[in-house]
Protein backbone atom coordinates (compact mmCIF):
# COMPACT_ATOMS: atom_id res chain seq x y z
CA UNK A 1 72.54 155.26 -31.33
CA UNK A 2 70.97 152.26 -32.80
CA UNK A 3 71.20 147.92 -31.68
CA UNK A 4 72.46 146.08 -34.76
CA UNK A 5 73.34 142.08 -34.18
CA UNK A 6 75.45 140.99 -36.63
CA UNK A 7 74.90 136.85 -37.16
CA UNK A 8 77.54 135.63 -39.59
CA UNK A 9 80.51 132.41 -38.92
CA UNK A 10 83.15 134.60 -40.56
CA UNK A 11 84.16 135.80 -37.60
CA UNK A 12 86.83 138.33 -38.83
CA UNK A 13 84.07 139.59 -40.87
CA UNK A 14 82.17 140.26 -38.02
CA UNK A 15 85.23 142.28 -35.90
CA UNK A 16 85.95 144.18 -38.84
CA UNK A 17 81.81 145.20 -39.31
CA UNK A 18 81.33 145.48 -35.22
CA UNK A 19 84.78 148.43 -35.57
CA UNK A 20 83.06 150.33 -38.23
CA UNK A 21 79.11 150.40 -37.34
CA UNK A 22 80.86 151.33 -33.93
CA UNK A 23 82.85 154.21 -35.13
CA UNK A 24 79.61 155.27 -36.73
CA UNK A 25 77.92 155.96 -32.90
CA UNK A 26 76.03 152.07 -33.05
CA UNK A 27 76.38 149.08 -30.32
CA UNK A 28 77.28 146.08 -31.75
CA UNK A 29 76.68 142.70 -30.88
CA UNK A 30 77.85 139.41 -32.97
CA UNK A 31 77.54 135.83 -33.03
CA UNK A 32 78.48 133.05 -35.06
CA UNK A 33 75.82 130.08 -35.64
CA UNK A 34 72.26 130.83 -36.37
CA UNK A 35 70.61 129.57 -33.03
CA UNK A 36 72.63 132.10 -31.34
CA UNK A 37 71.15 134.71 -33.74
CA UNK A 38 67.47 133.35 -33.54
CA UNK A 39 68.33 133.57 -29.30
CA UNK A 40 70.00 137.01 -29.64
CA UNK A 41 67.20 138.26 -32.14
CA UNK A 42 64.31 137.38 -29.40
CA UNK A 43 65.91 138.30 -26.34
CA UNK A 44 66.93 141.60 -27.16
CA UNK A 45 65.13 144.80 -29.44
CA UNK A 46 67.93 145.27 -32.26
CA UNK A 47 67.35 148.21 -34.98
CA UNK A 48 68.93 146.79 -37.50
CA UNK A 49 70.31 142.61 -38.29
CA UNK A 50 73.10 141.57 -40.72
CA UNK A 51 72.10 137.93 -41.58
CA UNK A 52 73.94 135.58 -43.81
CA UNK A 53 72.71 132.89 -45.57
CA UNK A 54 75.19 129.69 -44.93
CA UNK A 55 75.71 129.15 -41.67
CA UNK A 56 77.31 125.86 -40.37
CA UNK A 57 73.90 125.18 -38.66
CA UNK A 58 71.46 125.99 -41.59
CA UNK A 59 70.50 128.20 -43.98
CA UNK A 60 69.85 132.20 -42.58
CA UNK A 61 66.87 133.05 -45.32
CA UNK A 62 64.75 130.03 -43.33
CA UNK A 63 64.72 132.44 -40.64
CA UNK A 64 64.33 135.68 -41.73
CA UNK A 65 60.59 135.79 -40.96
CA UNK A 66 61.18 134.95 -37.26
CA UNK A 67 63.50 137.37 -37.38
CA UNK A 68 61.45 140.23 -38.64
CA UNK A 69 58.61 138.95 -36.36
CA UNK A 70 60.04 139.52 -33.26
CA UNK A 71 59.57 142.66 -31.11
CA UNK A 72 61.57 144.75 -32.26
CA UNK A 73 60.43 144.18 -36.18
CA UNK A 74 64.23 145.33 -37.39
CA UNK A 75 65.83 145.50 -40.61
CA UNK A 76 67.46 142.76 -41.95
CA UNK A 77 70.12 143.11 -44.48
CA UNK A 78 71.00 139.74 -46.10
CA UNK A 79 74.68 138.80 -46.90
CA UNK A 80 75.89 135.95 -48.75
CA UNK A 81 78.71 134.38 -51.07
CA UNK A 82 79.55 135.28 -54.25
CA UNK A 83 77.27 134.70 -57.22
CA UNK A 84 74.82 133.11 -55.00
CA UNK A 85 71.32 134.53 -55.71
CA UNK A 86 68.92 132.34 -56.03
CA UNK A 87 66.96 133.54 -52.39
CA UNK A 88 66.76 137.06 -53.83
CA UNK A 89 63.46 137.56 -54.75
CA UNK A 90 61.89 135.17 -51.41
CA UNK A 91 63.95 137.63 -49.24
CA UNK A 92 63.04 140.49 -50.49
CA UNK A 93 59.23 139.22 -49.78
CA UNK A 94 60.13 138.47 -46.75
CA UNK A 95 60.93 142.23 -46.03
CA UNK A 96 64.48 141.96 -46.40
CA UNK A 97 65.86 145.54 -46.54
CA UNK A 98 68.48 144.83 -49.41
CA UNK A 99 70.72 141.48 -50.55
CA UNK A 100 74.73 141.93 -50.48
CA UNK A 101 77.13 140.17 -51.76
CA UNK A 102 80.40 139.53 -50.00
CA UNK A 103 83.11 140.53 -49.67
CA UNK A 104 81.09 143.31 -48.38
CA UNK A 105 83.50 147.15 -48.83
CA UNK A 106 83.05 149.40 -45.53
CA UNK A 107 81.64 152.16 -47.78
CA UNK A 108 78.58 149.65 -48.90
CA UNK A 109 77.87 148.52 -45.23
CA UNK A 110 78.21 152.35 -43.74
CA UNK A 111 75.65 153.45 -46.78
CA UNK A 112 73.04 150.30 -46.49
CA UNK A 113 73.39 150.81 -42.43
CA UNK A 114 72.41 154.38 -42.86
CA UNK A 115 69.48 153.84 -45.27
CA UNK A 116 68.17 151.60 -43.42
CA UNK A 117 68.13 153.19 -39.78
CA UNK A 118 66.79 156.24 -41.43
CA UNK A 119 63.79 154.64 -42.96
CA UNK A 120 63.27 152.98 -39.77
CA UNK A 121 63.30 156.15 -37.49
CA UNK A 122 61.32 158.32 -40.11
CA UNK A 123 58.79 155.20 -39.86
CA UNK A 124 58.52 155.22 -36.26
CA UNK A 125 58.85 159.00 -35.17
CA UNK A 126 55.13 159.38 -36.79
CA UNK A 127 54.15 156.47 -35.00
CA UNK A 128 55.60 155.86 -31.88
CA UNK A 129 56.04 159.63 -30.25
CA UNK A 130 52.49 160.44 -31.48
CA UNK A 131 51.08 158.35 -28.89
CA UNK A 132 53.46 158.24 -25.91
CA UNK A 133 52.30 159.49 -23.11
CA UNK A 134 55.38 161.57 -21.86
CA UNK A 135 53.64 163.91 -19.52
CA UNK A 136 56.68 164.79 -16.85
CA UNK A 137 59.34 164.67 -19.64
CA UNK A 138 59.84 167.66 -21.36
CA UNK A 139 61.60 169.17 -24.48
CA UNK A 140 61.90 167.78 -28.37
CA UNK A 141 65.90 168.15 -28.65
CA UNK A 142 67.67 165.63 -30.97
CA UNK A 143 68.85 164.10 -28.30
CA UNK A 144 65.70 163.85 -26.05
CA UNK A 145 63.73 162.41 -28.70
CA UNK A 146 66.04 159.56 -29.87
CA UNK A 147 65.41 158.54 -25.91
CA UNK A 148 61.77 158.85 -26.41
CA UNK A 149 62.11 157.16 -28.98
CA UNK A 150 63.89 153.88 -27.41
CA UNK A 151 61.50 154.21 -24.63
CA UNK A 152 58.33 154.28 -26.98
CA UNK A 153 60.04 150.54 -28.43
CA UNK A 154 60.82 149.34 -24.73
CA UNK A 155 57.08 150.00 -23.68
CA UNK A 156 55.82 147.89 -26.37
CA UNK A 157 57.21 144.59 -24.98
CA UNK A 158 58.43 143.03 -21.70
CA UNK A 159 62.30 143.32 -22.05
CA UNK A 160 64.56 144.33 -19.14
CA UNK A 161 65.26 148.03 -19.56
CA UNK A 162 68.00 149.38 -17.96
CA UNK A 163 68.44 153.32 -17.80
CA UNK A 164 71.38 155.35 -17.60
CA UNK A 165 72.62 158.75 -17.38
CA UNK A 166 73.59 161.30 -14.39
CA UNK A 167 71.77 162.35 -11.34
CA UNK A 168 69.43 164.25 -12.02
CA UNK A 169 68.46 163.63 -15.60
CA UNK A 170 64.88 162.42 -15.39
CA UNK A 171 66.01 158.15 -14.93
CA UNK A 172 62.67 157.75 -12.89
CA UNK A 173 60.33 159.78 -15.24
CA UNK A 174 61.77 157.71 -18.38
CA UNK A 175 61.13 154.64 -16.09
CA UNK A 176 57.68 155.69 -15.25
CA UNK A 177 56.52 156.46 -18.94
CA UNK A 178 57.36 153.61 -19.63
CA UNK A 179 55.47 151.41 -17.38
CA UNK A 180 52.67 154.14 -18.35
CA UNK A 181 52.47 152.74 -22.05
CA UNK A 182 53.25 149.30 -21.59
CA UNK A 183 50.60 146.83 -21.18
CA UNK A 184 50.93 146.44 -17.11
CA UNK A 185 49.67 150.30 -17.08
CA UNK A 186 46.68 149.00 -14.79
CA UNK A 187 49.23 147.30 -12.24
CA UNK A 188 51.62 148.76 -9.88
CA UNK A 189 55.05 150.98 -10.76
CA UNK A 190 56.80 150.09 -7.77
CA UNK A 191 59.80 152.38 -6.59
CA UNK A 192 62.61 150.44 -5.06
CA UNK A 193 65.56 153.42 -4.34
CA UNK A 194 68.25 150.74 -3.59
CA UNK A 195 70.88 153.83 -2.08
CA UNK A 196 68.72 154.27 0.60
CA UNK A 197 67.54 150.61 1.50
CA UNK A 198 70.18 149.78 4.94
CA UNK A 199 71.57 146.73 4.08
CA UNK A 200 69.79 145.22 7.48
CA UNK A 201 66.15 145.55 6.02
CA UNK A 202 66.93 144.73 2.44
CA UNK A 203 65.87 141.16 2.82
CA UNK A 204 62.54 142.08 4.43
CA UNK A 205 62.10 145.11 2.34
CA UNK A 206 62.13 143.33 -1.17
CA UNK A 207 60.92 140.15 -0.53
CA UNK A 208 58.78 140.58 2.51
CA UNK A 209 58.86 138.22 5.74
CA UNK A 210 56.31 136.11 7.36
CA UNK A 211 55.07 136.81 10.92
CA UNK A 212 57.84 135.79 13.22
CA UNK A 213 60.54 135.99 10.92
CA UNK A 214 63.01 138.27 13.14
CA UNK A 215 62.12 140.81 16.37
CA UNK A 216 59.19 142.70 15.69
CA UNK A 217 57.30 141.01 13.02
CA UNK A 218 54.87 140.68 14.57
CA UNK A 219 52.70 140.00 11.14
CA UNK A 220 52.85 139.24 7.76
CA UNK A 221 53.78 141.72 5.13
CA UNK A 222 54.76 141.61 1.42
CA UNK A 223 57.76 142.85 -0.10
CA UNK A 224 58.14 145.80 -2.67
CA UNK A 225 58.33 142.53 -5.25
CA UNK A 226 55.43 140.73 -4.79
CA UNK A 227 54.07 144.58 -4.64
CA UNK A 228 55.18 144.54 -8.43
CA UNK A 229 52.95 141.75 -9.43
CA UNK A 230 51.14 142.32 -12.58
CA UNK A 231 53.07 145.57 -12.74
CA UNK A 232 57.01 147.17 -13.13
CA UNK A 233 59.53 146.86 -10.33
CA UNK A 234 61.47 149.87 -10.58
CA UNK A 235 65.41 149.31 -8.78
CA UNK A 236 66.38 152.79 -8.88
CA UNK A 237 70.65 153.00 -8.67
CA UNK A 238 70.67 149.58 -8.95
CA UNK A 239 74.80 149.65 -8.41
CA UNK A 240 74.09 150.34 -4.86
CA UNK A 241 72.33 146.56 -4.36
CA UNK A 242 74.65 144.91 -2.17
CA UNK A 243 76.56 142.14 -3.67
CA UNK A 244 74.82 139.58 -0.98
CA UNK A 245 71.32 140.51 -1.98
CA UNK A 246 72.28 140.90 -6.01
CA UNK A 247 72.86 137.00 -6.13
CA UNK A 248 69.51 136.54 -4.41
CA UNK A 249 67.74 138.99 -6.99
CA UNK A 250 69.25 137.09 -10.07
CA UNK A 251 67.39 134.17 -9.03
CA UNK A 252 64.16 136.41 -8.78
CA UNK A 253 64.87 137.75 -12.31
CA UNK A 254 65.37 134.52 -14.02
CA UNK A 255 62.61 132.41 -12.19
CA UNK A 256 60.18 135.69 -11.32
CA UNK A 257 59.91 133.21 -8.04
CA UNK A 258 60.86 134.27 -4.05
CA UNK A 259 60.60 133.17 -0.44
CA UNK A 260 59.53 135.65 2.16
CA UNK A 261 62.27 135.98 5.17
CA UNK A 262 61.19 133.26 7.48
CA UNK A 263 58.77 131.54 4.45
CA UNK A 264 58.54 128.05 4.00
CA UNK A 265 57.18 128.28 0.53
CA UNK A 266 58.21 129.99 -2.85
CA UNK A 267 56.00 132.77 -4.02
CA UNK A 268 55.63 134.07 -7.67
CA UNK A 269 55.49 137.35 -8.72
CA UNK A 270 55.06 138.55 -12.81
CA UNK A 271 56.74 141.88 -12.32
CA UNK A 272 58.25 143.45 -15.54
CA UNK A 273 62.35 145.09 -14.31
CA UNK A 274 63.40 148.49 -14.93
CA UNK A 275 66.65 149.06 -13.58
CA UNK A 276 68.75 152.59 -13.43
CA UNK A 277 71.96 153.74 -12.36
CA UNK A 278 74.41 156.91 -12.67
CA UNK A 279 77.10 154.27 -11.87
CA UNK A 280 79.77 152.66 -14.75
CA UNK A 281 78.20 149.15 -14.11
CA UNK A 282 80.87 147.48 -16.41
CA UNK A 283 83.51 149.01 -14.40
CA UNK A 284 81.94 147.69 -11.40
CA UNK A 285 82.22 144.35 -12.55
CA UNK A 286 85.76 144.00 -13.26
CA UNK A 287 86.48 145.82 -9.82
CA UNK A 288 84.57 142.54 -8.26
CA UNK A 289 81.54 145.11 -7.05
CA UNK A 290 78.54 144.04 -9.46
CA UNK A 291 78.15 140.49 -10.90
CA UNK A 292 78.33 139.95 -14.33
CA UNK A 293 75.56 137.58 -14.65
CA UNK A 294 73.01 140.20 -13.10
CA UNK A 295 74.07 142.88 -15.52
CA UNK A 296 73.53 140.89 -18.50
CA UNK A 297 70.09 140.61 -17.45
CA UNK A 298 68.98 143.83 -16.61
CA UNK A 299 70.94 145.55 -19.92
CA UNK A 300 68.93 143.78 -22.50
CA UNK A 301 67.55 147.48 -23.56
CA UNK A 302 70.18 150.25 -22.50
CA UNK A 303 68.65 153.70 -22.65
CA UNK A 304 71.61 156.25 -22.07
CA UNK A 305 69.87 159.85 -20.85
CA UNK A 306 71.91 162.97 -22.14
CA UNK A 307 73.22 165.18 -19.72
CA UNK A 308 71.24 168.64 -19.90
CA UNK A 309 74.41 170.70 -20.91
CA UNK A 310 73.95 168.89 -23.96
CA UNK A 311 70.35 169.70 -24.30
CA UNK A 312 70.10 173.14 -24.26
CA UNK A 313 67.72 173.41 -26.84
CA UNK A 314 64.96 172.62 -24.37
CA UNK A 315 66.03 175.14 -21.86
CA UNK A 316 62.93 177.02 -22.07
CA UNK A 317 60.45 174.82 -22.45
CA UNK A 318 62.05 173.21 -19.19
CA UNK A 319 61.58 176.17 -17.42
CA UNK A 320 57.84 177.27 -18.92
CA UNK A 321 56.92 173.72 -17.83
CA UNK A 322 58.25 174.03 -14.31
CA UNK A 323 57.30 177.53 -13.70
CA UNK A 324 53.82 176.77 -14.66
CA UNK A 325 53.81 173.51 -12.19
CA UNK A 326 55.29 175.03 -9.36
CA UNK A 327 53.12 178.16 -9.35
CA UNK A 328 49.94 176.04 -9.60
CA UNK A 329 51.44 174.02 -6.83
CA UNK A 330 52.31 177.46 -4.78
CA UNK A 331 48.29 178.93 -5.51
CA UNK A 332 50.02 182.02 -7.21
CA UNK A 333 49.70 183.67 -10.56
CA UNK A 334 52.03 182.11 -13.33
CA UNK A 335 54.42 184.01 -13.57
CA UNK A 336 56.81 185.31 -17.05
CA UNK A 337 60.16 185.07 -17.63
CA UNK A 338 62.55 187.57 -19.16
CA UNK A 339 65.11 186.69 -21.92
CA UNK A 340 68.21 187.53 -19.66
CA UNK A 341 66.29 184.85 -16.75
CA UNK A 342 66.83 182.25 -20.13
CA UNK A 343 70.01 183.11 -21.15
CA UNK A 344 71.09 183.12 -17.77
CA UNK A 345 69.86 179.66 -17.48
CA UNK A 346 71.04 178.58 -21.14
CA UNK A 347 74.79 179.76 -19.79
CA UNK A 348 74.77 177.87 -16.64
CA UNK A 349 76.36 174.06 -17.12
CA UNK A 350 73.61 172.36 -15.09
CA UNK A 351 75.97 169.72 -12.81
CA UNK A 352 72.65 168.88 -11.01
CA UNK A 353 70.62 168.16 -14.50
CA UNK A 354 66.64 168.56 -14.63
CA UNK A 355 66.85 168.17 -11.03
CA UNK A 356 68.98 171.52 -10.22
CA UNK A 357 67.26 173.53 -12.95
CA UNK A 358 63.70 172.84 -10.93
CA UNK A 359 65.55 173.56 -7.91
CA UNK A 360 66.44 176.86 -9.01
CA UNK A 361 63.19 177.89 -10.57
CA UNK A 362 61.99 177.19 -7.70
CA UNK A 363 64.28 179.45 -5.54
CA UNK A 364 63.43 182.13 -8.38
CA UNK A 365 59.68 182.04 -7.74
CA UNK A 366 59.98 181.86 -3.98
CA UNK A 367 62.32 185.34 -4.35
CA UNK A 368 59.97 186.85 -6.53
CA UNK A 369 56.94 185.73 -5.14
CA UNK A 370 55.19 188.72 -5.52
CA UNK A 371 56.60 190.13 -8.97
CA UNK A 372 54.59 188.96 -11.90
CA UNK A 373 58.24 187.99 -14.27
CA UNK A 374 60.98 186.27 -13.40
CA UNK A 375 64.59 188.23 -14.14
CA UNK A 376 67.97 186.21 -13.75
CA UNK A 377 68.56 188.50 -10.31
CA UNK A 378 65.69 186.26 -9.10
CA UNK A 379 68.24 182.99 -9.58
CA UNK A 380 70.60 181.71 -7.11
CA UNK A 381 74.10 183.65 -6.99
CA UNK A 382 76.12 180.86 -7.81
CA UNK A 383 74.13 180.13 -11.26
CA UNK A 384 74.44 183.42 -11.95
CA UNK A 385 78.44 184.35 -11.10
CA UNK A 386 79.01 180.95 -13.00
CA UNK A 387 76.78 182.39 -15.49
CA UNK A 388 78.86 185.48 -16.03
CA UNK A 389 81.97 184.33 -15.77
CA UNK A 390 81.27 181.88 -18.61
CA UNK A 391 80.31 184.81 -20.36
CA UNK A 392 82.95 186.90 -20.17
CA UNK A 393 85.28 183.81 -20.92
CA UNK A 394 83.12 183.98 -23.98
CA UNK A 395 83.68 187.53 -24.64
CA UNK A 396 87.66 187.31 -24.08
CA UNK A 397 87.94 184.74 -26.09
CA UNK A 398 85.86 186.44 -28.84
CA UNK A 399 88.22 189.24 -28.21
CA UNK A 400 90.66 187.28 -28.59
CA UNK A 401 89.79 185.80 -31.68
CA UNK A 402 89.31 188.76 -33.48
CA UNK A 403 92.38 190.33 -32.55
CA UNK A 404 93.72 187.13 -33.73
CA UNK A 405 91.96 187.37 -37.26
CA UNK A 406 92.94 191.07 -37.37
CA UNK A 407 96.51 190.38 -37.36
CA UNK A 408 96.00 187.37 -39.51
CA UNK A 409 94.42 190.05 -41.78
CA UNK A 410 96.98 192.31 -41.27
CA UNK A 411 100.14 189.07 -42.13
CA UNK A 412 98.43 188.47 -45.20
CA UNK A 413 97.73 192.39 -46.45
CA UNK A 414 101.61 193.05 -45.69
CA UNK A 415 104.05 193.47 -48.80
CA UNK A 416 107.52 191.74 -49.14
CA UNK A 417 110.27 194.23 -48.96
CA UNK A 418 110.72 194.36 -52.37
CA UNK A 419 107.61 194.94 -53.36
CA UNK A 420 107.04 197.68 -50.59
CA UNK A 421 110.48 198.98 -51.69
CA UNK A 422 108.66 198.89 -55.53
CA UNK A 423 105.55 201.11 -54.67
CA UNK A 424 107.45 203.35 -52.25
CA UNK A 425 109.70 204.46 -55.72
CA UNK A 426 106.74 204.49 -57.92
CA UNK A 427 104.96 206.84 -55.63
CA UNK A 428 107.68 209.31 -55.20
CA UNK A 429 108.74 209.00 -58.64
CA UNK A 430 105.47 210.20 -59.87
CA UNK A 431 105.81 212.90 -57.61
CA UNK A 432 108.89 214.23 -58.83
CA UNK A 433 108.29 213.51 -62.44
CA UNK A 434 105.08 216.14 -61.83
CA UNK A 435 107.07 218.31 -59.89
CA UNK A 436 109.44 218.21 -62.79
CA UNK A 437 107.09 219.07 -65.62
CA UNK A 438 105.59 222.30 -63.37
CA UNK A 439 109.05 223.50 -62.71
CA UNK A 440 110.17 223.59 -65.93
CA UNK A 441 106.81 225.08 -67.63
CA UNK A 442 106.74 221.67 -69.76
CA UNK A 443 110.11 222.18 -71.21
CA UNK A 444 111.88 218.88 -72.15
CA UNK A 445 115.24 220.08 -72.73
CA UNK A 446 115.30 221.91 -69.39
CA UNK A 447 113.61 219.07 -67.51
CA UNK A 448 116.61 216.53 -68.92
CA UNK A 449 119.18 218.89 -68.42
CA UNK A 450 118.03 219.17 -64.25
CA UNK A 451 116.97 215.59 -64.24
CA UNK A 452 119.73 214.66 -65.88
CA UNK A 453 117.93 211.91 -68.17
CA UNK A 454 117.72 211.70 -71.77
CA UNK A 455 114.78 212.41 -73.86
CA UNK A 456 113.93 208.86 -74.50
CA UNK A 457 114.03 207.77 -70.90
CA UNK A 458 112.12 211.08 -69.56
CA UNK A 459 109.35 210.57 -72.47
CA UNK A 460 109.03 207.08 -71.21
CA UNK A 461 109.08 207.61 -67.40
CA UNK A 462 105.82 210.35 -68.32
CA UNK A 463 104.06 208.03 -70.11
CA UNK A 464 104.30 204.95 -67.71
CA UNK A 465 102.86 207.58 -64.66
CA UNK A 466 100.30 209.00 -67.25
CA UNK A 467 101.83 212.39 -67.13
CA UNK A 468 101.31 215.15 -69.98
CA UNK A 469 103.58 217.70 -70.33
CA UNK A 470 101.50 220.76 -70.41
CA UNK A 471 101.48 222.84 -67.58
């Protein structure tokens, strides 16, 4: 999934492009004057930019180099009006990707979208995931390595990232990687888990409090944010923030300024925000339990995490990594796995994510602490009854299947009447007609006479079944 800003004033233009680069998998984002573009294009990493040239509030080519200078370095496609091409050649120096000229088909803008993403991901996969340092997240699926990808981008700048995905599907380790190839890698990554701050302590806990402040300070003490200066403040399940403290927080974000509880003076803090939830944060807003404002803040980079039923290409390396980890951790011998203890795992659909599949390794190892491989007896019983009973849904409906393509077989190998009628008389035919020929010793006039044909018609019924008629 890639960021494409659209900046054009045609504004049914723009729908009609934002529909199809969506159907293609892409968020979209449009606006219509080219200060909102020049904002848009610095505020937020975008893959891809569809820029035209007139714009009520000047001319879109002036701009292209600020465009491709920013962060994010992205691909800008150039659109303008018919016949107009006299900024052809000083785009294309620019490092425009192409020049279109409207009205622009679907077709063009699906094939030009496509070029240019792939150039731009065969460009960075050498150099981005060559050097990110990715040491707790495993595996090199499709889908794992499009989020690498995104995070290898994110770490080059000081956006907002927010992180999404299920419990359980490695938010923190994406968040921490991150902060581990930005440039604040010498400052603190600072671990806020906002589901299990009580709402009492928030206060104190994120911005700190000054000696006095309530019962039992009885000294000063810094919050988890000033903690984050010079480093990342990581707000783990952010959707669990209470709605009093999130208005507070928005101030923090926009001014990166804060008072202690019981302070008398503001304090600054140059902390860079990672934010994560498993939580539909949009939802949340139009059910009145997130603000808007806040979530436009913290999405400026969305990094959605696949659930790992969809990546079961990594299954074993998962598993190698986490076998080897926790039997270093335990002081034992690593241990081997067999391919049924894979399969097993491949089978199960992993509700928990990363987090239940380490879980269960672990189990595995404690049970078999003193065999040298690991079998799928060794995993908990309810991975392995879901295990088989997925399988044998598998194999019924394999069964099932065939018998299916049997008789589908069989429909399309069986005869109309007629022509089953046809064969049946041909086949007994010939056998009389033989029969015939023996009885009478090869004599035609005695064959017609018992058959009861004529010459003609008992010459021709021999001939058509390839019969001679001496016997």
């Amino acid at each position: 999934m890639a960021n494409i800003l659209i900046i054009d004033d045609e504004e049914q233009l723009c729908k009609g492009m934002k529909s199809a680069i969506n159907h293609m998998g892409h968020d979209v984002m449009y606006v219509t004057s080219l200060n909102e573009g020049l904002e848009k294009s610095e505020s937020g990493l975008y893959d891809v930019v569809f820029l035209d040239v007139r714009l009520p509030d000047g001319n879109g080519l002036d701009v292209l180099k600020s465009i491709k200078s920013t962060d994010s370095n992205p691909e800008v496609i150039i659109m303008t009006g018919k016949g107009e091409f006299e900024g052809v050649e000083s785009a294309i120096k620019d490092g425009a990707w192409n020049y279109l000229e409207k009205p622009l088909l679907i077709n063009v803008i699906k094939q030009q979208l496509s070029h240019a993403l792939q150039h731009r991901e065969e460009k960075s996969a050498t150099k981005t995931l060559k050097v990110f340092k990715r040491e707790a997240i495993v595996g090199d699926s499709p889908q794992i390595n499009n989020c690498l990808r995104l995070a290898a981008q994110a770490a080059l700048t000081d956006i907002n990232v927010l992180i999404t995905g299920a419990t359980g599907t490695g938010k923190e380790c994406f968040a921490s990687s991150i902060h581990e190839n930005s440039n604040r890698a010498h400052g603190n990554f600072v671990i806020v888990d906002c589901a299990a701050l009580p709402e009492t302590l928030v206060e104190s806990t994120l911005f700190g409090h000054v000696r006095g402040a309530f019962t039992g300070a009885d000294r000063d003490r810094d919050g988890l944010i000033k903690q984050a200066d010079g480093g990342t403040l990581f707000l783990d399940e952010i959707g669990e923030l209470p709605l009093s403290i999130q208005k507070a927080f928005l101030r923090v974000l926009q001014e990166h300024t804060f008072r202690p509880l019981g302070g008398k003076t503001e304090l600054r803090s140059n902390f860079r925000l990672i934010a994560a939830t498993n939580r539909d944060l949009a939802g949340m807003v139009s059910e009145g339990l997130f603000r808007e404002d806040l979530l436009f803040r913290i999405q400026s980079f969305v990094i959605s995490l696949p659930p790992l039923k969809e990546r079961i290409h990594d299954i074993q390396k998962l598993a190698m990594y986490y076998i080897l980890n926790i039997c270093e951790r335990e002081r034992i011998p690593a241990k081997g796995f067999s391919s049924d203890f894979i399969s097993t795992l491949a089978s199960y659909s992993w509700p928990g994510n990363i987090r239940e599949l380490f879980h269960a390794i672990e189990w595995a190892i404690s049970k078999a602490r003193y065999e040298t491989t690991l079998f799928s007896k060794s995993l908990p019983d309810h991975i392995r009854i879901k295990a088989a009973n997925a399988s044998l849904k598998r194999s019924d409906q394999s069964t099932e299947e065939n018998i299916k393509s049997d008789i589908k077989l069989s429909c399309k190998a069986f005869p109309r009447l007629k022509d089953f009628r046809e064969a049946i008389i041909m086949e007994h035919e010939k056998k009389y007609m033989h029969e015939l020929i023996a009885v009478t010793n090869g004599n035609i006039d005695m064959a017609c006479s018992i058959s009861g044909l004529g010459r003609s018609r008992l010459y021709g019924l021999l001939k058509s079944h390839g019969i001679t008629k001496s016997y």
